[in-house]
Protein backbone atom coordinates (compact mmCIF):
# COMPACT_ATOMS: atom_id res chain seq x y z
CA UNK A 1 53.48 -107.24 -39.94
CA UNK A 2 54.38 -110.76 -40.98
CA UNK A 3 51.05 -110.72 -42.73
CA UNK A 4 51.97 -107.12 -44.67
CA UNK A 5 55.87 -108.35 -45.72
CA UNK A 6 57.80 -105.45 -46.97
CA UNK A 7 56.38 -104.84 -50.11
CA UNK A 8 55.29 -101.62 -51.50
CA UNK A 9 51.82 -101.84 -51.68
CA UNK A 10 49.00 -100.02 -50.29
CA UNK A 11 48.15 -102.24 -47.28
CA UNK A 12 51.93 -102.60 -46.69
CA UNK A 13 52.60 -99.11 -45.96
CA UNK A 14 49.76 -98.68 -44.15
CA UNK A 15 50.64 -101.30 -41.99
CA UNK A 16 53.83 -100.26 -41.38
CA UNK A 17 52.78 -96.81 -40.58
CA UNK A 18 50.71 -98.21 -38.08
CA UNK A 19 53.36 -100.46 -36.41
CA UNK A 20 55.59 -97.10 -36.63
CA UNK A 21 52.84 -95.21 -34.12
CA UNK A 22 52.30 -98.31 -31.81
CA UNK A 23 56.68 -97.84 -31.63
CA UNK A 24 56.28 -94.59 -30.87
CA UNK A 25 53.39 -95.08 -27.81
CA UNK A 26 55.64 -97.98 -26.63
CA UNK A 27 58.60 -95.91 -26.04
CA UNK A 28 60.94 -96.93 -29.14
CA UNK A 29 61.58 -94.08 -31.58
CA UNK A 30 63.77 -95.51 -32.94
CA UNK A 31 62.03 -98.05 -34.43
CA UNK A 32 58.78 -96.01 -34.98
CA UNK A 33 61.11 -93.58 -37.56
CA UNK A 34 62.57 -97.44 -39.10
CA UNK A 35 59.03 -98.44 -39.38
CA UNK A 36 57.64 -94.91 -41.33
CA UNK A 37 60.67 -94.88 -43.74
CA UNK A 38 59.79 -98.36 -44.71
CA UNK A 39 56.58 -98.02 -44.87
CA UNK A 40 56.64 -94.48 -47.35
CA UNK A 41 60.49 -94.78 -48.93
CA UNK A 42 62.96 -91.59 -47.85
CA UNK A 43 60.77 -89.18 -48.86
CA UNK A 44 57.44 -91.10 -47.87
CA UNK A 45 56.22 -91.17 -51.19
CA UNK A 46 54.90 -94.32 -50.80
CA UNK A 47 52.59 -93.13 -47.75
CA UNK A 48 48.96 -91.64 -49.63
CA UNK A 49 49.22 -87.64 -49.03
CA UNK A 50 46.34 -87.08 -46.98
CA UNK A 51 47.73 -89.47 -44.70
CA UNK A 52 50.74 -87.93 -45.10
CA UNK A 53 51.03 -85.21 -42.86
CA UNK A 54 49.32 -87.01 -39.58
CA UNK A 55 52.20 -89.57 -40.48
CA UNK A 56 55.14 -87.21 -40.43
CA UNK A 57 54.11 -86.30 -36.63
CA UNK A 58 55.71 -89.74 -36.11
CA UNK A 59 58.99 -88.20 -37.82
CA UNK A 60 59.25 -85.23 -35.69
CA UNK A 61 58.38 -86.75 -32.44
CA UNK A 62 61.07 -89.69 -33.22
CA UNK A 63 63.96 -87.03 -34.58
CA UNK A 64 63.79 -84.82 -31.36
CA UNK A 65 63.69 -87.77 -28.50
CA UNK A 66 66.87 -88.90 -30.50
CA UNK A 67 68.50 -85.65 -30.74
CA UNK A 68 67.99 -84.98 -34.29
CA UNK A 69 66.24 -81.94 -34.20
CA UNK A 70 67.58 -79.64 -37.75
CA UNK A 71 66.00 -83.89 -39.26
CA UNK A 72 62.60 -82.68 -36.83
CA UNK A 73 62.40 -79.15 -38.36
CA UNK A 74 62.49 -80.41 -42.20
CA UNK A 75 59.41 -83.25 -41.34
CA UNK A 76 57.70 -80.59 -39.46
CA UNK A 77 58.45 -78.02 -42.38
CA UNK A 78 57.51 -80.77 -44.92
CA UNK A 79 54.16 -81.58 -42.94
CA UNK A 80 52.56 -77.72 -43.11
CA UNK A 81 53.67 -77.37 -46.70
CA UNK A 82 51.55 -80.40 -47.53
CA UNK A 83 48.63 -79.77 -44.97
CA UNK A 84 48.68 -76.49 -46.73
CA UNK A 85 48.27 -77.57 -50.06
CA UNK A 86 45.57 -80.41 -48.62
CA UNK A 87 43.87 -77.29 -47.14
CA UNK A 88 42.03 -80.40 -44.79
CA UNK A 89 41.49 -79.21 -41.04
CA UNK A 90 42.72 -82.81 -39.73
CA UNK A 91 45.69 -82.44 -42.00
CA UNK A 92 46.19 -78.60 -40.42
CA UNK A 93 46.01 -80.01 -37.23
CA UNK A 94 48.79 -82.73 -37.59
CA UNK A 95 51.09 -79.90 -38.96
CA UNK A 96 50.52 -77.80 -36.01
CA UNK A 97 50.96 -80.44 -33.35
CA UNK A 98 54.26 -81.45 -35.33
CA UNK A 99 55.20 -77.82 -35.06
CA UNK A 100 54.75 -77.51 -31.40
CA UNK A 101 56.93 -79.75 -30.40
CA UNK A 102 59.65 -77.55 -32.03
CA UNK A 103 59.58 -74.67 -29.58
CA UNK A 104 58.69 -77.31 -27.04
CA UNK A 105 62.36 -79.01 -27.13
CA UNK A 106 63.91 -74.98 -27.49
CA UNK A 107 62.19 -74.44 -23.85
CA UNK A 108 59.30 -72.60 -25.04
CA UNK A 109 56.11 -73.69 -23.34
CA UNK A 110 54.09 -70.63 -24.44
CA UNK A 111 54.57 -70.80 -27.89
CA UNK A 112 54.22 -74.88 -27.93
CA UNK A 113 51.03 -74.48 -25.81
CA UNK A 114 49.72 -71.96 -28.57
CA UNK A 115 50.10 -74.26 -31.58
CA UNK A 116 48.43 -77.50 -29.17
CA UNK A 117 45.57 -75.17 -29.05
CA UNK A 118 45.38 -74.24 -32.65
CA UNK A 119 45.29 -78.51 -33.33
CA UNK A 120 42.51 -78.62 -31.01
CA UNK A 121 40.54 -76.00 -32.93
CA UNK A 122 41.50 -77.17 -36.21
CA UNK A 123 40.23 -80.92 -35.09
CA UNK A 124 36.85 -79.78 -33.52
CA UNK A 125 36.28 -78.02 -37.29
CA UNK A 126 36.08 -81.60 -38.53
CA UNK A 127 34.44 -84.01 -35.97
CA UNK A 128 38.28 -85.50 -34.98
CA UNK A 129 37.17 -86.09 -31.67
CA UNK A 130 40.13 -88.20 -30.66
CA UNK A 131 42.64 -85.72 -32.19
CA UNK A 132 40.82 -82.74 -30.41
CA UNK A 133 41.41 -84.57 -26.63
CA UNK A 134 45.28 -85.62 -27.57
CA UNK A 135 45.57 -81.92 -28.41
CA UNK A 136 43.92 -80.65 -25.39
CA UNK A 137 45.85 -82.90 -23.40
CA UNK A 138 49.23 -82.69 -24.72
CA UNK A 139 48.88 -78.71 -24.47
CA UNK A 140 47.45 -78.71 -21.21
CA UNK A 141 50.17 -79.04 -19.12
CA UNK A 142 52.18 -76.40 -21.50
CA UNK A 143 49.55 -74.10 -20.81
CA UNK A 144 50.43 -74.43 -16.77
CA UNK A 145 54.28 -74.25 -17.39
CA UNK A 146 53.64 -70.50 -19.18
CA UNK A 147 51.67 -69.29 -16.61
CA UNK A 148 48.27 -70.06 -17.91
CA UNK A 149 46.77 -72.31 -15.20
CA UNK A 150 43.71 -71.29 -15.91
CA UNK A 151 43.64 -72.23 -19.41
CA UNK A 152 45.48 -75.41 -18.58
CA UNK A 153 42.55 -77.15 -16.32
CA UNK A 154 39.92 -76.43 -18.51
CA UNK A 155 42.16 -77.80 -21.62
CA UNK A 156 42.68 -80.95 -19.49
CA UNK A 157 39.09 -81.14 -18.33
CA UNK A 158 38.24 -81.02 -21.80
CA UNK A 159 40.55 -83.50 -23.13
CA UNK A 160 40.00 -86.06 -20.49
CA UNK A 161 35.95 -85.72 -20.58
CA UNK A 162 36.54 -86.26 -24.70
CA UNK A 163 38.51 -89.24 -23.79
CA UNK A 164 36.54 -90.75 -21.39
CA UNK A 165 33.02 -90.31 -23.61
CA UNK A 166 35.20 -92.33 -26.57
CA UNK A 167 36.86 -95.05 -24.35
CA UNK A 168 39.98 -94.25 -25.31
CA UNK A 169 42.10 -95.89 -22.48
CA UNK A 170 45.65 -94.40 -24.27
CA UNK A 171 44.30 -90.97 -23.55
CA UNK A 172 42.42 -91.30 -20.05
CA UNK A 173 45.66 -92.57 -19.20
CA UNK A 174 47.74 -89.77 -20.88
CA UNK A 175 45.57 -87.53 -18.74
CA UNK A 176 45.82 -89.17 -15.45
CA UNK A 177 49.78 -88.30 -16.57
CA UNK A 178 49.12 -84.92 -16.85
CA UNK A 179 46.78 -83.97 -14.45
CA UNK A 180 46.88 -80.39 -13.40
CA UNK A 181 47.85 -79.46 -9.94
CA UNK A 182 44.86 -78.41 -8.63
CA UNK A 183 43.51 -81.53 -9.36
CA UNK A 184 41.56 -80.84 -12.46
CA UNK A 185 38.89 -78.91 -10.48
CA UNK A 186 37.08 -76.06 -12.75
CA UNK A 187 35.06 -74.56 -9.04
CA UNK A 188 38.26 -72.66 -8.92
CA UNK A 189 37.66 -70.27 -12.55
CA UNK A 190 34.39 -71.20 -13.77
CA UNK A 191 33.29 -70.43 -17.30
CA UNK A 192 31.02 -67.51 -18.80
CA UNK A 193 28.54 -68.28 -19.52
CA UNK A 194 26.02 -67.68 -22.91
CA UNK A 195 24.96 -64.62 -21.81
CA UNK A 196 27.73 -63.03 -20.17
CA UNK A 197 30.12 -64.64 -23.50
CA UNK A 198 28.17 -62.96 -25.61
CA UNK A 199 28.20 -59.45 -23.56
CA UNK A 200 32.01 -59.63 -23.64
CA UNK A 201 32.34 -60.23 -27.30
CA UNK A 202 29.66 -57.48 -27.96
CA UNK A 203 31.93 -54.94 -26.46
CA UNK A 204 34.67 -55.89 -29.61
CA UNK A 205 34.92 -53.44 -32.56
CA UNK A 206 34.00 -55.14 -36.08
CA UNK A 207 37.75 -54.80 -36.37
CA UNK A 208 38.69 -56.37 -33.21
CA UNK A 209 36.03 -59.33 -33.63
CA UNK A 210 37.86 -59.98 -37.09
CA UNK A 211 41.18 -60.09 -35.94
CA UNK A 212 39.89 -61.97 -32.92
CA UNK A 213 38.17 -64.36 -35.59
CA UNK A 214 41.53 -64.67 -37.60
CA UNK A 215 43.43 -65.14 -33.84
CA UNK A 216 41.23 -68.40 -33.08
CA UNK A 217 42.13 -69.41 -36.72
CA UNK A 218 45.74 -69.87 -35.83
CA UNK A 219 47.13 -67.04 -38.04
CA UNK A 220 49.72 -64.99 -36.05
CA UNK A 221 49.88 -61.32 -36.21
CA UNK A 222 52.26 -60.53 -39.37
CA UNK A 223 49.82 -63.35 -41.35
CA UNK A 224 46.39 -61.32 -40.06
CA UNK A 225 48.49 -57.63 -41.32
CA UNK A 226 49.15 -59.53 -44.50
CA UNK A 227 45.64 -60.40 -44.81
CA UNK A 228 44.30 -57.07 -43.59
CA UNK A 229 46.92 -54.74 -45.11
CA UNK A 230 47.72 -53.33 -42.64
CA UNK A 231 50.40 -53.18 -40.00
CA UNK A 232 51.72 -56.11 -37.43
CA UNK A 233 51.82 -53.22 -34.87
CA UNK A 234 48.21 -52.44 -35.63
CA UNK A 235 47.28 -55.77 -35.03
CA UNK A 236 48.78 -55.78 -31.68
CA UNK A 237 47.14 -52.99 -30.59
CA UNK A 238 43.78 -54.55 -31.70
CA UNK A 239 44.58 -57.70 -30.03
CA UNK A 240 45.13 -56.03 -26.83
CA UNK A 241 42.05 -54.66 -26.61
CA UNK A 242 40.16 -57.40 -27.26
CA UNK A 243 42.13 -59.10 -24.68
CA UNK A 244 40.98 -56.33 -22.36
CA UNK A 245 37.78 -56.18 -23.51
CA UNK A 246 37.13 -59.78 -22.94
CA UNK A 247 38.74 -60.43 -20.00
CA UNK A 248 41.03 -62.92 -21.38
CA UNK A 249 45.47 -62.61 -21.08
CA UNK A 250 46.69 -64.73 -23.75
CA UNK A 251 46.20 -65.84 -27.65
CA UNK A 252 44.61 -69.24 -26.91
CA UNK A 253 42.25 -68.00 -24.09
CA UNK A 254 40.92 -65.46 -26.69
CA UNK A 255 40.55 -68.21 -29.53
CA UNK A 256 38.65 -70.41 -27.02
CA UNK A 257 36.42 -68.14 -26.40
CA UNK A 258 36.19 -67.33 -29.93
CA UNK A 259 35.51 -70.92 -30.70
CA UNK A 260 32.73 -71.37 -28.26
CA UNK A 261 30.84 -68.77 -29.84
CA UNK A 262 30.58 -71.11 -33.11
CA UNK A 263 30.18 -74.14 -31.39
CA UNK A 264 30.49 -74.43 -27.71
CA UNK A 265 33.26 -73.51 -25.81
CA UNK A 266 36.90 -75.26 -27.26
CA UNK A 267 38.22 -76.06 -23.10
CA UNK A 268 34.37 -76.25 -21.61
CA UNK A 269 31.96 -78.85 -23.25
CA UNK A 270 28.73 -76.99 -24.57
CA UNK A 271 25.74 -77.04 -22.50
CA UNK A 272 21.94 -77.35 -23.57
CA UNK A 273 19.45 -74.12 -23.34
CA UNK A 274 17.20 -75.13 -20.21
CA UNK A 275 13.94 -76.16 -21.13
């Protein structure tokens, strides 16, 4: 920092930004939100916009340990308007982890596990490896506290084999934090595999593997009716039955599964064809 000063130039800010996220791991909010506003000015203008949104997960994390959550909502509101208008997975992915912790700090585990999920997703899209795990991981104890224990072993078993394989030591030890309370063990639910994936998703309607497709997106159900024209209700209904259809009980179980069929499985790390 001594070697940055407090100017206003490009290695300044980024400096500071980075001093504001080593606050924010060390425990000081406080200082981390000090640290971003001097680094980008009050309205972080100084900070370069595709940075901008990964950045403003700093603000919202900082505003609701303090107790200044109406300060979280705007950064949170002003980090998906620009990850929109970036249209960058990372950048999506920053917005919706800055999002989660909204509902998180109302008492909503659910919904907050949902948008962790939808970061995850959006960070595999682009390689963000590191981004991907602290998603998993952050959501995967979420995912146990609404019911989905199921869901929330194979996100941390996920996470924590992503960390591990990129020696990140912040993250193996974010997961030995959060380790599930069956110990992390997948013998328990096992995963479908290729074959029996792909005979549950053949069972889906064109319809239903759209809106299944626009599910593991992120969109909720009024955006996929908008997109559809058609009705939220109808969306529902198709969403039901392709949670019956594949086995799955819940938004993110259905988008993982979705996801594997691109690339793998989101929660389970993709195995080779033998031979």
């Amino acid at each position: 920092m001594a070697a940055a000063g407090s100017g206003v130039n490009w290695w300044a800010s980024t400096a500071w930004c980075i001093f504001g996220w080593a606050a924010l791991m060390a425990g000081d909010p406080i200082r981390a939100r000090d640290a971003l506003l001097q680094a980008g000015g009050p309205e972080l203008h100084r900070i370069q916009p595709s940075m901008r949104p990964l950045y403003l997960e700093i603000l919202v994390t900082s505003a609701l340990v303090t107790g200044r959550s109406e300060e979280a909502r705007q950064w949170a509101e002003q980090a998906r308007k620009e990850a929109e208008q970036l249209g960058l997975p990372m950048q999506r992915a920053s917005a919706l982890r800055s999002t989660a912790h909204l509902p998180l700090a109302q008492g909503d585990p659910a919904a907050a596990a949902d948008l962790f999920a939808q970061a995850a997703v959006e960070s595999t899209r682009c390689g963000a490896v590191f981004w991907e795990a602290f998603s998993l991981l952050l959501g995967a104890p979420l995912e146990a506290a609404a019911g989905r224990g199921r869901d929330g072993t194979l996100a941390w078993l996920r996470g924590r084999r992503l960390a591990e394989a990129g020696g990140s030591g912040m993250l193996v030890g974010l997961a030995d934090a959060t380790r599930p309370p069956d110990g992390g063990s997948e013998a328990a639910y096992g995963s479908p595999d290729r074959a029996e994936l792909a005979e549950r998703l053949a069972t889906l309607t064109a319809r239903e593997l759209e809106i299944a497709e626009l599910v593991a997106q992120g969109l909720t159900s009024q955006a996929i009716a908008d997109r559809l024209y058609v009705s939220r209700r109808t969306v529902d209904t198709h969403v039901s039955r392709a949670f019956r259809k594949t086995r799955v009980s819940s938004r993110t179980a259905l988008a993982a599964l979705m996801a594997r069929r691109r690339t793998g499985n989101r929660f389970m790390d993709a195995r080779p064809d033998p031979g």
